[in-house]
Protein backbone atom coordinates (compact mmCIF):
# COMPACT_ATOMS: atom_id res chain seq x y z
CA UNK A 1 -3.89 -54.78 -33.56
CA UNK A 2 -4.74 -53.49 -30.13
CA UNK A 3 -1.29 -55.81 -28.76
CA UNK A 4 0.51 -54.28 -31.52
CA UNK A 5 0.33 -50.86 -30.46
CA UNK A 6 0.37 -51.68 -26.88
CA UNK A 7 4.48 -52.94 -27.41
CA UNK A 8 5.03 -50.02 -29.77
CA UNK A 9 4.17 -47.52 -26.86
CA UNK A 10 5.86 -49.30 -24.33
CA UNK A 11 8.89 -49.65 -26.52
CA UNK A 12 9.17 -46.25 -27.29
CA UNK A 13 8.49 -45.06 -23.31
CA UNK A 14 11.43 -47.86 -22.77
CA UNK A 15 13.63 -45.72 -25.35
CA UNK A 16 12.81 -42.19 -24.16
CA UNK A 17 13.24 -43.35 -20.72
CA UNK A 18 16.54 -43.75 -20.69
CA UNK A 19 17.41 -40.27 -21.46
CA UNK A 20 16.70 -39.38 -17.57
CA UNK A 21 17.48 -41.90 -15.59
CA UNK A 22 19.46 -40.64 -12.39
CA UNK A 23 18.24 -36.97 -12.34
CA UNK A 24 15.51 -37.48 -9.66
CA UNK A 25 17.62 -39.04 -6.70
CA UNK A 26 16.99 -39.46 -2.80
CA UNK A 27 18.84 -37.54 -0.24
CA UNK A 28 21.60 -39.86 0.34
CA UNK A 29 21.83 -40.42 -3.31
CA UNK A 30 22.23 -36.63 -3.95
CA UNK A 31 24.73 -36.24 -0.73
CA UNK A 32 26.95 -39.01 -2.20
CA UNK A 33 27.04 -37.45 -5.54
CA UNK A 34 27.95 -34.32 -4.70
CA UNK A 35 30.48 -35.45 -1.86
CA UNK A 36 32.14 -37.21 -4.88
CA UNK A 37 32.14 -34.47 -7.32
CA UNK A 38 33.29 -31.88 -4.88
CA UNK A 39 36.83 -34.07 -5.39
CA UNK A 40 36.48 -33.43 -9.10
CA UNK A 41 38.57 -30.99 -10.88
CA UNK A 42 37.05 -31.82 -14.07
CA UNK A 43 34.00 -33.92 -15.43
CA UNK A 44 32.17 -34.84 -19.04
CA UNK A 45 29.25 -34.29 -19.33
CA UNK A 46 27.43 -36.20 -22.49
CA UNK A 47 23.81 -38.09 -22.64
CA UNK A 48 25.30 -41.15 -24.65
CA UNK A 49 21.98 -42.41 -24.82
CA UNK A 50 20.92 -38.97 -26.79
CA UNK A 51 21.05 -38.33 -30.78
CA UNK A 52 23.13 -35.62 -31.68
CA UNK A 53 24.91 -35.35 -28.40
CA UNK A 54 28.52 -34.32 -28.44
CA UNK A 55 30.47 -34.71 -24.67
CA UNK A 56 31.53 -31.87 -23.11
CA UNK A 57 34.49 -31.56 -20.51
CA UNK A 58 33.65 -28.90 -17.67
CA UNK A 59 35.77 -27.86 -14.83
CA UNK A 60 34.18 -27.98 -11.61
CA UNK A 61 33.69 -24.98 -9.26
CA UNK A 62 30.57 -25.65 -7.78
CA UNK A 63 28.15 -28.50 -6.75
CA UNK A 64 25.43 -28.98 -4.07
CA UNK A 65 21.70 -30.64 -4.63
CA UNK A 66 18.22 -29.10 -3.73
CA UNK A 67 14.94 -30.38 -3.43
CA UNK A 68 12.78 -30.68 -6.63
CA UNK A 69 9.30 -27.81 -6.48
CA UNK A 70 6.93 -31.13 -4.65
CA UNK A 71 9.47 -31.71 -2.07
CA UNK A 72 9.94 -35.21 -2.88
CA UNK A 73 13.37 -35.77 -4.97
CA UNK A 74 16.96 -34.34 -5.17
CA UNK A 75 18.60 -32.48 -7.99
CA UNK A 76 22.29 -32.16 -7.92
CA UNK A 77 23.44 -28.91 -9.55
CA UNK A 78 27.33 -28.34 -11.23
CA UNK A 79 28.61 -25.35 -12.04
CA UNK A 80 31.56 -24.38 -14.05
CA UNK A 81 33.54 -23.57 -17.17
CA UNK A 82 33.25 -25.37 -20.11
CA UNK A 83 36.14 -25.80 -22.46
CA UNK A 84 35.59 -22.90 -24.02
CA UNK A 85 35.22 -20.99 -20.72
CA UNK A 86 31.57 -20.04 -21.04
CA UNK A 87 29.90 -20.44 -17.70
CA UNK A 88 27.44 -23.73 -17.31
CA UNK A 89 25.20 -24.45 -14.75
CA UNK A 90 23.52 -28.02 -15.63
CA UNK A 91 21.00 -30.01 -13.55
CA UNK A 92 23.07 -32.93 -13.65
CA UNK A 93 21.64 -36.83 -14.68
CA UNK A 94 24.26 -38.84 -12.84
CA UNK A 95 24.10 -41.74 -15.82
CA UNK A 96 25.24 -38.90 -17.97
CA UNK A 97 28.52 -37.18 -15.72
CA UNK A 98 31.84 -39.42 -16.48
CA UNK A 99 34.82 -39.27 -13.98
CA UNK A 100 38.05 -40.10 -14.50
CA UNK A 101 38.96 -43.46 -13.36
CA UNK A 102 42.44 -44.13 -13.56
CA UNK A 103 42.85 -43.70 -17.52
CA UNK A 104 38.84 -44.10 -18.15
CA UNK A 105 36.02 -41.87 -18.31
CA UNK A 106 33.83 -43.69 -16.35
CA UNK A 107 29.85 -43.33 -15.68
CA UNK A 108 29.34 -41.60 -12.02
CA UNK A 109 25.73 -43.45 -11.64
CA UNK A 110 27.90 -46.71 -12.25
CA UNK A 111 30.81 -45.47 -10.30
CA UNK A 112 28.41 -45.04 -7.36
CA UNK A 113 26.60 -48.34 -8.12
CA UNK A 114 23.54 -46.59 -8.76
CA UNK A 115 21.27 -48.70 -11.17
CA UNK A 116 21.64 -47.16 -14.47
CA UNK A 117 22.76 -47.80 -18.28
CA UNK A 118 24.85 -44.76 -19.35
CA UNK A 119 24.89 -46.04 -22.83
CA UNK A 120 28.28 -46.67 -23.44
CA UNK A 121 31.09 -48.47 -22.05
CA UNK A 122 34.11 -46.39 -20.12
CA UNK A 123 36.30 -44.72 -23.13
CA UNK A 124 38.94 -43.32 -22.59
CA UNK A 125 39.91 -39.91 -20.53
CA UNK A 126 41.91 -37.99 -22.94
CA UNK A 127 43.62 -34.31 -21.16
């Protein structure tokens, strides 16, 4: 019984850990992300790996990374317009921000060949 539960909570931390995967990055990590999204006119954001989750396309205006309240991880910040021009501002999980590649929406953790699992496989950028 006591092996039983044991795999049912480490399934389940397995499940609900992939919902925040790339949020909590190094320096360099951060400075490469946000050297490549500061090229980015436009970028989806969607958590694939979340129920109920619908993408959402968001024009870039801003994005730079600070340290986290202990001092010991990097948060990269976007802001923008979504389509509906509401202003966002999202702390940004880099499994979870697709960039156009060629005619694919493509994951940026995976673009940067950070280890990640966005969830999905590249679909396609539509305008």
């Amino acid at each position: 019984m006591k092996k039983t539960i044991l795999l049912f909570v480490l399934l389940c931390t397995a499940f609900f850990s992939k919902a925040d995967q790339l949020s909590a990055l190094t320096q360099a990590q951060a400075e490469k992300a946000v050297g490549y999204l500061k090229k980015e006119a436009v970028v989806v954001l969607w958590c694939s790996c979340c129920d109920n989750e619908t993408p959402k396309k968001v024009t870039v205006n801003e994005v730079f990374f600070k340290k986290d309240s202990e001092g010991k991880y990097y948060s990269v910040i976007l802001k923008g317009r979504d389509e509906s021009g509401k202003e966002v501002e999202e702390y940004l999980d880099l499994a979870y921000v697709f960039v156009k590649k060629g005619k694919k929406a493509k994951s940026l953790g995976k673009v940067l060949k950070f280890e990640c699992d966005p969830c999905t496989k590249p679909f396609d950028w539509s305008a």
